[in-house]
C-alpha atoms as a PDB file:
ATOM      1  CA  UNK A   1      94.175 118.709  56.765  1.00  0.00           C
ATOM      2  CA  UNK A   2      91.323 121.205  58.167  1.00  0.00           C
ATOM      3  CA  UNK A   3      91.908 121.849  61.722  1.00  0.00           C
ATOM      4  CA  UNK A   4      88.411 121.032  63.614  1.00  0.00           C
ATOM      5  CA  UNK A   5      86.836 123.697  66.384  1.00  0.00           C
ATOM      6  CA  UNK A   6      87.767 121.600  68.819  1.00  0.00           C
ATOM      7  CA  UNK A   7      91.327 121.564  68.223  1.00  0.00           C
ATOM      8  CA  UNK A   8      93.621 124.119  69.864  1.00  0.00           C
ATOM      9  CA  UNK A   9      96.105 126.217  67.450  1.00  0.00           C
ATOM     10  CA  UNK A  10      98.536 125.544  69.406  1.00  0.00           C
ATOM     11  CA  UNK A  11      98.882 121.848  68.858  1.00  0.00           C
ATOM     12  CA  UNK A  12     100.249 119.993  65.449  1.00  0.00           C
ATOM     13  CA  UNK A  13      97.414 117.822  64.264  1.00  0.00           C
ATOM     14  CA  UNK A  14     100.354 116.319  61.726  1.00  0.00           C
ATOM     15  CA  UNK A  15     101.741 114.688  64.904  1.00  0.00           C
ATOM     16  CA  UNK A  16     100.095 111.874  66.188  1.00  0.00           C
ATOM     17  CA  UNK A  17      99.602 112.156  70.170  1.00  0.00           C
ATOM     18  CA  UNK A  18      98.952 109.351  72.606  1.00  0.00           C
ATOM     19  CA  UNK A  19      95.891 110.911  74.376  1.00  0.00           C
ATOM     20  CA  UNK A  20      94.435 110.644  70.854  1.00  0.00           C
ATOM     21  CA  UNK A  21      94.953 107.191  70.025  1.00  0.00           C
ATOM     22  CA  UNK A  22      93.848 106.360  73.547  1.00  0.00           C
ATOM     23  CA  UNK A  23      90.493 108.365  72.268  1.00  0.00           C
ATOM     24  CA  UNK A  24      90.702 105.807  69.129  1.00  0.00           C
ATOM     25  CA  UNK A  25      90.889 102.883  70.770  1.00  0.00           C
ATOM     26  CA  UNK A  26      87.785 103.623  73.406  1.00  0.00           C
ATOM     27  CA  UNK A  27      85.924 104.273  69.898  1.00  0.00           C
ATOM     28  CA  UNK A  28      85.991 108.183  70.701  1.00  0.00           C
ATOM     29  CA  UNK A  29      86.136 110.967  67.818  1.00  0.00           C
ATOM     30  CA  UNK A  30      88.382 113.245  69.099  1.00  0.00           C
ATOM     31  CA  UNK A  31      91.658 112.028  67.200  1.00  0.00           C
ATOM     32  CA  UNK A  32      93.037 112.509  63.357  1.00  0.00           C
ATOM     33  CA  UNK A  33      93.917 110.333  60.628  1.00  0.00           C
ATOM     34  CA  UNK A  34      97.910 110.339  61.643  1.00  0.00           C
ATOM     35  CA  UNK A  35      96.022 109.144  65.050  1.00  0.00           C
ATOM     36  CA  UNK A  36      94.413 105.966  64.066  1.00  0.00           C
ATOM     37  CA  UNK A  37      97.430 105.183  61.453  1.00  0.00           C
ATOM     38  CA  UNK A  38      99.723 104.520  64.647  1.00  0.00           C
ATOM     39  CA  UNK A  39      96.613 102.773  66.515  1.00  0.00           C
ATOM     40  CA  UNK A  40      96.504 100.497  63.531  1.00  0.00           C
ATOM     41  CA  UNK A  41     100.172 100.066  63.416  1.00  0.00           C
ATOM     42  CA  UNK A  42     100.512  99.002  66.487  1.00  0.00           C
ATOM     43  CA  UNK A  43      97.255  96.873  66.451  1.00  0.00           C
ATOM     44  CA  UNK A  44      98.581  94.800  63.234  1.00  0.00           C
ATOM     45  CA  UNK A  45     101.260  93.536  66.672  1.00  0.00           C
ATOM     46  CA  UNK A  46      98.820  93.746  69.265  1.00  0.00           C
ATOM     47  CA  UNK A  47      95.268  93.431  67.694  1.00  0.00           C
ATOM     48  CA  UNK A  48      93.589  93.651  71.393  1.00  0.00           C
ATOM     49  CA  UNK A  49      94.979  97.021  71.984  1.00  0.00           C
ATOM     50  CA  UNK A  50      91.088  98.330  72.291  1.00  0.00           C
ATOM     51  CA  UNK A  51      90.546  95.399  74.356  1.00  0.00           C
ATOM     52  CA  UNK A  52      92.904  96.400  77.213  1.00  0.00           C
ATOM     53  CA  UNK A  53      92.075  99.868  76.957  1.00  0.00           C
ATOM     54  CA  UNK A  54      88.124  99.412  77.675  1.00  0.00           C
ATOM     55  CA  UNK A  55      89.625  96.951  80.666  1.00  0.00           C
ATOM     56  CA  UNK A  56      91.838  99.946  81.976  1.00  0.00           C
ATOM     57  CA  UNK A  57      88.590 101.989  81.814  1.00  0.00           C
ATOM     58  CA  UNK A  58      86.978  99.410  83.809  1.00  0.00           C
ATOM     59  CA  UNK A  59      89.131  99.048  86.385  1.00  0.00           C
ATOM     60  CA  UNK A  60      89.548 102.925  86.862  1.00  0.00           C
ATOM     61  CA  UNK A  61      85.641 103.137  87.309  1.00  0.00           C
ATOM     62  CA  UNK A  62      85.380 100.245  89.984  1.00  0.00           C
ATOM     63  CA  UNK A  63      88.712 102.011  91.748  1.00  0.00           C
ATOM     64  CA  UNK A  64      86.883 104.915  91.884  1.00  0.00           C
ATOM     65  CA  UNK A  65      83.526 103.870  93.138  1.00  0.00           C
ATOM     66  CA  UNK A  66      85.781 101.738  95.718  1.00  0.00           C
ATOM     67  CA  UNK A  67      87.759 105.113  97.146  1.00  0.00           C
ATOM     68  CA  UNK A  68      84.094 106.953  97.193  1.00  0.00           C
ATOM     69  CA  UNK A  69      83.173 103.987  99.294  1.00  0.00           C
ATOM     70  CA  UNK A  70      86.036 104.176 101.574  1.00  0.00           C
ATOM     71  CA  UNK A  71      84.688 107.647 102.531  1.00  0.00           C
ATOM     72  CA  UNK A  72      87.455 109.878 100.298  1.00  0.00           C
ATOM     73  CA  UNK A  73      85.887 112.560  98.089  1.00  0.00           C
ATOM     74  CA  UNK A  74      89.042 114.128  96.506  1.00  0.00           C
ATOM     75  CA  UNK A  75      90.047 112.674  93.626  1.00  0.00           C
ATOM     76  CA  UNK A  76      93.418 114.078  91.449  1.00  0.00           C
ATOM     77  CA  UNK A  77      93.792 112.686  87.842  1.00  0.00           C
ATOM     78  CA  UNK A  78      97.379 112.730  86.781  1.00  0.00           C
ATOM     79  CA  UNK A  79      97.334 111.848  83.318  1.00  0.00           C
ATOM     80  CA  UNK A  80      93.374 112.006  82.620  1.00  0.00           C
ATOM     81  CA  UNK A  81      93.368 112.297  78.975  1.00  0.00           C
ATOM     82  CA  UNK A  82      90.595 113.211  76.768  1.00  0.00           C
ATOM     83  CA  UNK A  83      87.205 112.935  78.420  1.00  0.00           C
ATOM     84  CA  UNK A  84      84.999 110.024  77.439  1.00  0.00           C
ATOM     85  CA  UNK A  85      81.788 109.014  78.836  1.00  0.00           C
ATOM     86  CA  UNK A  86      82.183 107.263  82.401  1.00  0.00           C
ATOM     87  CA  UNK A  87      85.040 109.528  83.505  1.00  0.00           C
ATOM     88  CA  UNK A  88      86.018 109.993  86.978  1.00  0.00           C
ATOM     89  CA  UNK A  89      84.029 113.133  87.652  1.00  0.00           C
ATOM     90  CA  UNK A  90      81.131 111.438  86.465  1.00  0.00           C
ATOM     91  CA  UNK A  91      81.458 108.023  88.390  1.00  0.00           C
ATOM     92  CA  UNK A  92      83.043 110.237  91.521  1.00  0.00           C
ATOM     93  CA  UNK A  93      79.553 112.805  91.394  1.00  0.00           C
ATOM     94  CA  UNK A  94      77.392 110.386  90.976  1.00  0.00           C
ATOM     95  CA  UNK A  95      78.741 108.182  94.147  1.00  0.00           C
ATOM     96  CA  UNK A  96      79.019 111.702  96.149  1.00  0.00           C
ATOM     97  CA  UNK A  97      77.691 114.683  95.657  1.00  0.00           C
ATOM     98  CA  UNK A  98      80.757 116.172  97.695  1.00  0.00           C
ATOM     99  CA  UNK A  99      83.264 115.007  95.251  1.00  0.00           C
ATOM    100  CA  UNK A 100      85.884 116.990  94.035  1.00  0.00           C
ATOM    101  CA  UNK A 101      87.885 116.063  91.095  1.00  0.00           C
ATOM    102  CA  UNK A 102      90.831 117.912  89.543  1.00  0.00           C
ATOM    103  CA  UNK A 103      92.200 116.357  86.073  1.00  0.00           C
ATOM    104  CA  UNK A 104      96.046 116.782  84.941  1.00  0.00           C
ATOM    105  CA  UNK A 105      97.372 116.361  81.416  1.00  0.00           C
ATOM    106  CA  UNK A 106     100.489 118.073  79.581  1.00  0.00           C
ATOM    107  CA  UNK A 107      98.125 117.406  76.397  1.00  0.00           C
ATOM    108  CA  UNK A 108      96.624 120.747  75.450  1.00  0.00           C
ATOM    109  CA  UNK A 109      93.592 118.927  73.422  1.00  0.00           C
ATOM    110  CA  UNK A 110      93.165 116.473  76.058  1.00  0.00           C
ATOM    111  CA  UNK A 111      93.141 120.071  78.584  1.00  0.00           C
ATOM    112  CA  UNK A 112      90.895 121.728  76.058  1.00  0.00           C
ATOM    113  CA  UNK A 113      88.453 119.376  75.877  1.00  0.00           C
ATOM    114  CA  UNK A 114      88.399 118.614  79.806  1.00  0.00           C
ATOM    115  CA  UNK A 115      87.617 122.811  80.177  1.00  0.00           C
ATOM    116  CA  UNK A 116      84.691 122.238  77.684  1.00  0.00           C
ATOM    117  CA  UNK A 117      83.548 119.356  79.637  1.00  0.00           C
ATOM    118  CA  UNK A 118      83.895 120.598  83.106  1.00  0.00           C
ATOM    119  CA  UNK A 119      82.521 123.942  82.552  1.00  0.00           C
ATOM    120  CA  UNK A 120      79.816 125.022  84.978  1.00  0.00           C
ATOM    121  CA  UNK A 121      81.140 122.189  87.363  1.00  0.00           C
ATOM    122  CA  UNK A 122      82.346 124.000  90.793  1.00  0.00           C
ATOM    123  CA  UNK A 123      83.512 121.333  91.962  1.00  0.00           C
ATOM    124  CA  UNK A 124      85.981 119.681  89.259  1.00  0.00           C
ATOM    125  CA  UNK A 125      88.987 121.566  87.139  1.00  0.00           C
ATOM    126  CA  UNK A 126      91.844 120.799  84.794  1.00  0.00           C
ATOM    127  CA  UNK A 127      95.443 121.423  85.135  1.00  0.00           C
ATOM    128  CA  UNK A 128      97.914 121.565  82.343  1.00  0.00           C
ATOM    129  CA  UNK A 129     101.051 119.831  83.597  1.00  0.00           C
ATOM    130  CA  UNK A 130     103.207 117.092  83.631  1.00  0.00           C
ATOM    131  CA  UNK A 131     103.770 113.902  86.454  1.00  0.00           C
ATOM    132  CA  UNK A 132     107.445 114.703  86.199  1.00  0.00           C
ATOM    133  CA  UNK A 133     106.799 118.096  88.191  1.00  0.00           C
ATOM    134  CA  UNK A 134     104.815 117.480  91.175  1.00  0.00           C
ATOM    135  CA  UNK A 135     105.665 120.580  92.801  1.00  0.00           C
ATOM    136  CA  UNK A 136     103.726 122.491  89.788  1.00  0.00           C
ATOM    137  CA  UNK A 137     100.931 120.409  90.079  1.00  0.00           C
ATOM    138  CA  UNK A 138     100.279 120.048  93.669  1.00  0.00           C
ATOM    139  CA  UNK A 139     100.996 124.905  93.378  1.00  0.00           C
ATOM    140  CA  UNK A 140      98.289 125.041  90.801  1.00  0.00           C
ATOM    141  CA  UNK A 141      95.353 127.427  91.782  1.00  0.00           C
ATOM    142  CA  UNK A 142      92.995 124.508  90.618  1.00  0.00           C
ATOM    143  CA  UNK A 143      94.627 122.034  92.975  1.00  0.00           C
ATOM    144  CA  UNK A 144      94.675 124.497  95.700  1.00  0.00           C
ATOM    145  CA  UNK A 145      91.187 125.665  94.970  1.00  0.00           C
ATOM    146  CA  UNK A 146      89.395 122.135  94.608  1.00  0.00           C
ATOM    147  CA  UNK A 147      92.024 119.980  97.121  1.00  0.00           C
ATOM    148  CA  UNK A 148      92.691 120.147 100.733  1.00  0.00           C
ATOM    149  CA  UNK A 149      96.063 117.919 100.907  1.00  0.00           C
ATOM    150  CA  UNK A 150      95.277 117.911 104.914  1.00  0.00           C
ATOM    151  CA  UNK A 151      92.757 114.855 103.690  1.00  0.00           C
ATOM    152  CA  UNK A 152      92.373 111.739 102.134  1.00  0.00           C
ATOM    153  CA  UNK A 153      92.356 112.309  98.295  1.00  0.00           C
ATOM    154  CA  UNK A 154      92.727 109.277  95.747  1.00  0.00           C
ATOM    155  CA  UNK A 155      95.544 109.864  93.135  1.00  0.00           C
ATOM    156  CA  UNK A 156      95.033 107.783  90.122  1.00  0.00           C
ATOM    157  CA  UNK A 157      97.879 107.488  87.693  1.00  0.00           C
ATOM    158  CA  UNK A 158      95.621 105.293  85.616  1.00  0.00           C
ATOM    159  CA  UNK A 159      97.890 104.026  81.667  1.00  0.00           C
ATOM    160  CA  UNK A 160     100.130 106.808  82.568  1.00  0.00           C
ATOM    161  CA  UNK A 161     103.613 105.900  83.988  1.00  0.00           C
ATOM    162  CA  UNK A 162     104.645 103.388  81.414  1.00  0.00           C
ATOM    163  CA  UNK A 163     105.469 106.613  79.533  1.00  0.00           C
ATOM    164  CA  UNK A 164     107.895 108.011  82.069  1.00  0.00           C
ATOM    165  CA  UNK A 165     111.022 106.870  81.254  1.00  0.00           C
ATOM    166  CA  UNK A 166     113.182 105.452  83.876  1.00  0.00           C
ATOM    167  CA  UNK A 167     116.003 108.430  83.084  1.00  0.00           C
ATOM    168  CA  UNK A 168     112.810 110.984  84.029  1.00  0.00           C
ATOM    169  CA  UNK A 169     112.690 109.207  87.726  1.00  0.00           C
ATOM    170  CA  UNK A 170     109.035 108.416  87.870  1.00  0.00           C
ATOM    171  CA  UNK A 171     109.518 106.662  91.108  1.00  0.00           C
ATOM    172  CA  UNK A 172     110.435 109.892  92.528  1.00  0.00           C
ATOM    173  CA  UNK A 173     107.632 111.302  91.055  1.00  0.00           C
ATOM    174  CA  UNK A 174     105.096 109.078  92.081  1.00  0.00           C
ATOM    175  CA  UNK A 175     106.883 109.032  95.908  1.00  0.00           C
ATOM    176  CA  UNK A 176     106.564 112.709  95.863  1.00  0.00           C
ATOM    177  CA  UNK A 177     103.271 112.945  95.803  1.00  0.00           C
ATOM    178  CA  UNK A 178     102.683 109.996  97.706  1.00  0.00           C
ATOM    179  CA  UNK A 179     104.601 112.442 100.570  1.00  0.00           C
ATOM    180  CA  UNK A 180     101.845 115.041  99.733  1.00  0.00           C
ATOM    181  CA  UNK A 181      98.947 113.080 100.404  1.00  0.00           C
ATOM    182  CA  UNK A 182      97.485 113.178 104.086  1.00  0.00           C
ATOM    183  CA  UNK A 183      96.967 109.628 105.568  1.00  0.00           C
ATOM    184  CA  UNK A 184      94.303 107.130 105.048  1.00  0.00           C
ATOM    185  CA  UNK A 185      94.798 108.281 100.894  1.00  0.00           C
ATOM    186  CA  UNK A 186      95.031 106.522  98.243  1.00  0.00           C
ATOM    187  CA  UNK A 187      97.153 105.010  94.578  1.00  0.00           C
ATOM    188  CA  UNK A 188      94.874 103.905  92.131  1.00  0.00           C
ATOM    189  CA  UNK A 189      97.075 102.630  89.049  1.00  0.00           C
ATOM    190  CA  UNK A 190      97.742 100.566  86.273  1.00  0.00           C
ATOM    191  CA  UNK A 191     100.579  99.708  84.406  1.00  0.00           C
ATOM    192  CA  UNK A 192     101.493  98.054  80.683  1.00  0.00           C
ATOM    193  CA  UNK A 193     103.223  94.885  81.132  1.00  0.00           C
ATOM    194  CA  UNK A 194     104.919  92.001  78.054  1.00  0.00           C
ATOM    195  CA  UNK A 195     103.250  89.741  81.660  1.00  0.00           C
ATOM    196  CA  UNK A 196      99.771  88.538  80.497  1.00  0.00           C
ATOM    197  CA  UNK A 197     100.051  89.708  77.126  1.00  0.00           C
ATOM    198  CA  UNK A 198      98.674  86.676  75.070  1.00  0.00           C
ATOM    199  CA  UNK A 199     101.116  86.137  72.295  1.00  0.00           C
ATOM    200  CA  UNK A 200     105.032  86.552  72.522  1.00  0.00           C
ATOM    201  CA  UNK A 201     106.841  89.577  73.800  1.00  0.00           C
ATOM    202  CA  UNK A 202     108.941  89.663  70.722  1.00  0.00           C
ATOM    203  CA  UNK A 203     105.457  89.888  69.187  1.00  0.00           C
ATOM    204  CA  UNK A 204     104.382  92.564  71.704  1.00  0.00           C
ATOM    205  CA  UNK A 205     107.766  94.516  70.745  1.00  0.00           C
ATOM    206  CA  UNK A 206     106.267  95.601  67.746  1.00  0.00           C
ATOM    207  CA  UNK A 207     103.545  97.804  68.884  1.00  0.00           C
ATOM    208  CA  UNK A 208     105.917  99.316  71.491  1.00  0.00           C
ATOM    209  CA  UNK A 209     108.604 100.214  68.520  1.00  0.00           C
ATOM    210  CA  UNK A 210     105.519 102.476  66.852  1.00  0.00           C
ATOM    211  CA  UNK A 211     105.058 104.350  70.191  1.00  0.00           C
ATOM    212  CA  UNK A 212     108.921 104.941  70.133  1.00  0.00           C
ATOM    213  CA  UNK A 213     108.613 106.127  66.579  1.00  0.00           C
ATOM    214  CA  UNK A 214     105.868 108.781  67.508  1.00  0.00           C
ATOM    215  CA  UNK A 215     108.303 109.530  70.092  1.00  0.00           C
ATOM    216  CA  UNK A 216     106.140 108.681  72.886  1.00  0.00           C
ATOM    217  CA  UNK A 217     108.325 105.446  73.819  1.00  0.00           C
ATOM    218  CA  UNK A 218     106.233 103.302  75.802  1.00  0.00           C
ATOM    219  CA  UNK A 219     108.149 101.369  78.574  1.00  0.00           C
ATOM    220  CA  UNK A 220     107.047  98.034  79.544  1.00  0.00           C
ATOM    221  CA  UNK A 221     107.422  96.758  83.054  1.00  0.00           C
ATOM    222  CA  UNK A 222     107.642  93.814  84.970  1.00  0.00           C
ATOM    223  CA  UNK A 223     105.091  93.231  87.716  1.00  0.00           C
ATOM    224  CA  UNK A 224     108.314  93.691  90.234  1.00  0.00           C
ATOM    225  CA  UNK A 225     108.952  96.795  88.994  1.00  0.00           C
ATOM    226  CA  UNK A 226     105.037  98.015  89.354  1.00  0.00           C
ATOM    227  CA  UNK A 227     105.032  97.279  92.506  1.00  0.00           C
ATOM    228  CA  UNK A 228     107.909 100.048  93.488  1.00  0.00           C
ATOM    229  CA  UNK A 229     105.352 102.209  92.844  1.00  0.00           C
ATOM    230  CA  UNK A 230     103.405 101.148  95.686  1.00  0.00           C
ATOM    231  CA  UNK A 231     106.568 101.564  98.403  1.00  0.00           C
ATOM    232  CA  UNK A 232     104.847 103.787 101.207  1.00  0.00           C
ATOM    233  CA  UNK A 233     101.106 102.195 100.383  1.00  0.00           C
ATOM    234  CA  UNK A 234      99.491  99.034 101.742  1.00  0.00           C
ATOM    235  CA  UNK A 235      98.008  97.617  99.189  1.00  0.00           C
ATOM    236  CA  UNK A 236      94.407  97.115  99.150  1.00  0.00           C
ATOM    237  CA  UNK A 237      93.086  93.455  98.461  1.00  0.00           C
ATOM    238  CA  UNK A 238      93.833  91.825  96.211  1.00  0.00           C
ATOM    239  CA  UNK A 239      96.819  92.936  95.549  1.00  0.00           C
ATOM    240  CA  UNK A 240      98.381  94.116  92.432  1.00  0.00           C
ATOM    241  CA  UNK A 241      96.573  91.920  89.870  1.00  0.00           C
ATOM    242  CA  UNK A 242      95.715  91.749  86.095  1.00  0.00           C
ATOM    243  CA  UNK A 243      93.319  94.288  85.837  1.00  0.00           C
ATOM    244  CA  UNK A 244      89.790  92.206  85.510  1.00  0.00           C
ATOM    245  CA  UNK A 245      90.752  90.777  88.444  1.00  0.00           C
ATOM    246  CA  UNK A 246      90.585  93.741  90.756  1.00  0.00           C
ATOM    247  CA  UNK A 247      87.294  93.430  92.340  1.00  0.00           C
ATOM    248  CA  UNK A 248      84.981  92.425  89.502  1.00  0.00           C
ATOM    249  CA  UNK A 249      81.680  93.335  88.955  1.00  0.00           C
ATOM    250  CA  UNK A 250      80.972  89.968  86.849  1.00  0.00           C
ATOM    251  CA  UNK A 251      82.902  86.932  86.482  1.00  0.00           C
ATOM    252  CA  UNK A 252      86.346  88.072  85.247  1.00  0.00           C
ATOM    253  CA  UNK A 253      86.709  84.827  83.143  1.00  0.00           C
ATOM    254  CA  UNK A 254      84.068  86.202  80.657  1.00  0.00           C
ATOM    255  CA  UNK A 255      86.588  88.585  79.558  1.00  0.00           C
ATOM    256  CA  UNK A 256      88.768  88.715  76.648  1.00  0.00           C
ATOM    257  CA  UNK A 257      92.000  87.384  76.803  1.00  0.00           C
ATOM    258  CA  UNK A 258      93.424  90.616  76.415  1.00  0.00           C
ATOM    259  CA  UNK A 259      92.600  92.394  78.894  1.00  0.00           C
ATOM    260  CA  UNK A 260      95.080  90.527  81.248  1.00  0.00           C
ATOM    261  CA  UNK A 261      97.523  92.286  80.117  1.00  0.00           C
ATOM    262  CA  UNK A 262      99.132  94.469  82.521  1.00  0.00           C
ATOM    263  CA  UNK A 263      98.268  94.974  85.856  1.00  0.00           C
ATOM    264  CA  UNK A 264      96.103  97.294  88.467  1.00  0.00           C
ATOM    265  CA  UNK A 265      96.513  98.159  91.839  1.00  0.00           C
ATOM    266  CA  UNK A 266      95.226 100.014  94.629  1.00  0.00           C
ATOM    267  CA  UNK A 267      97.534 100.821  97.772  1.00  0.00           C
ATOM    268  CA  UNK A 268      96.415 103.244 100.925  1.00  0.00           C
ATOM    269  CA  UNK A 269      99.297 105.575 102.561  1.00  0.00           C
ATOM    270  CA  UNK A 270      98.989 104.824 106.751  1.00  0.00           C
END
C-alpha cells in the first residue's frame, strides 16, 4: 500500500484506526482501505453508523454555538479527531472572533492533519495526548498558551469516552478536569448507547465485536451510567437527551431513526 503525503511515518496504515473510520463515515478522504473494511463490517450490524455520526456532528455544532452564546470563548477538544468541514474552530471563530480553541487527540494523523489545518491560526492549536492523562494535557504549552483555566472554557468530549474502558477510570478522568475548569464552564458530550438504537442490542453487538477486534473496544453505556459523567455539572436544558433532541434547529422528527441512538448532554460547573 503507498503511504499518502498526508500520512505520518510514524503511524501503520495496515492498522485500521478509529479517527479514520470516523473520517469514513462523515464521507471524508482521509482514511485507507483496512479503514472502510471495519466501517463496512460494522455497518453490515449497524447500517446507520453514518447516520449517527453526521447527528453527533450536529449536536457538537449547536453545543458549540450554544457555549459561544453563553459568553465562553475557550473551547478544549479532547478527542477532536481528524478535521472535517464545520469543526469547532470554525463554528467557535465564526460566532467570536475572540475564540480560542485547542484540539487533543493521541492519533498522530488525526494531530497531523489538525497542524495542517490550524496553521496560521493564533488563536487555535493541537495537542497530542490522551483523556486518560489530564495532568499532561491541561501542562501542555498549547493549553497554557491558548487557555486561561481562571475562566469559563467549554470541554467537549464529543464520541470519545465510550472508548475508555471502565478499568482506565474515565470518570476520574472526566472529574479531573471538571476540577480544572473555573466556574460558570462547561461539558459538552455525547455518548454511544444499545438505548435508542433501532434494532436489537444483540444486533447492535455485532458492530461493537469489530471495534474490539481492531482493538479499539467500544463500550456501550446505559443512559445511567452517562449521566456520572455529569456529577459536579448542572445540566443545561434539556437534559441529557438523544442527540437530535438537544436544542434543534428543525423539527427533530425529520430525522433518521438512527440518529437516536445514544445520547448528548450539556452540564455547567457552579
Amino acid at each position: 500500500m503507498e503511504r499518502p503525503a498526508w500520512a505520518p511515518r510514524s503511524i501503520d496504515i495496515s492498522v485500521p484506526s478509529v479517527s479514520r473510520i470516523y473520517d469514513y463515515y462523515l464521507g471524508g478522504s482521509h482514511n485507507f482501505e483496512v479503514d472502510r473494511e471495519a466501517a463496512r463490517k460494522a455497518m453490515e450490524f449497524m447500517p446507520g453508523l453514518p447516520k449517527i455520526m453526521q447527528a453527533n456532528r450536529a449536536f457538537m455544532r449547536r453545543a458549540v454555538r450554544f457555549a459561544a452564546e453563553q459568553g465562553i470563548s475557550q473551547f478544549l477538544d479532547i478527542g477532536s479527531g481528524i478535521p472535517t468541514f464545520g469543526n469547532v474552530h470554525e463554528v467557535a471563530q465564526a460566532a467570536r472572533s475572540d475564540a480560542h480553541v485547542v484540539y487533543v487527540d493521541h492519533d498522530p494523523v488525526a494531530v497531523a492533519h489538525s497542524q495542517a489545518v490550524l496553521a496560521g491560526n493564533e488563536q487555535a492549536g493541537v495537542v497530542a495526548a490522551d483523556l486518560r492523562k489530564p495532568q499532561e494535557i491541561l501542562a501542555s504549552p498549547e493549553v497554557q498558551q491558548l487557555i486561561d483555566l481562571n475562566r469559563p472554557v467549554a470541554l467537549l468530549l464529543v464520541a470519545i469516552l465510550h472508548f475508555v474502558e471502565d478499568e482506565d477510570d474515565p470518570y476520574g478522568a472526566v472529574a479531573e478536569l471538571r476540577d480544572a475548569l473555573a466556574p460558570g464552564s462547561l461539558l459538552v458530550l455525547t455518548h454511544a448507547s444499545y438505548e435508542g438504537i433501532p434494532l436489537p442490542a444483540e444486533r447492535a453487538g455485532g458492530a461493537v465485536d469489530v471495534y474490539k477486534d481492531i482493538r479499539n473496544p467500544l463500550i456501550m453505556r446505559s443512559r445511567d451510567e452517562i449521566a456520572r459523567f455529569f456529577e459536579g455539572y448542572d445540566m443545561v436544558e434539556p437534559g441529557l437527551v438523544p442527540m437530535p433532541h438537544w436544542r434543534p434547529d428543525t423539527a427533530p422528527e425529520d430525522d433518521d431513526p438512527w440518529a437516536f441512538s445514544g445520547f448528548a448532554g450539556v452540564g455547567r460547573t457552579a
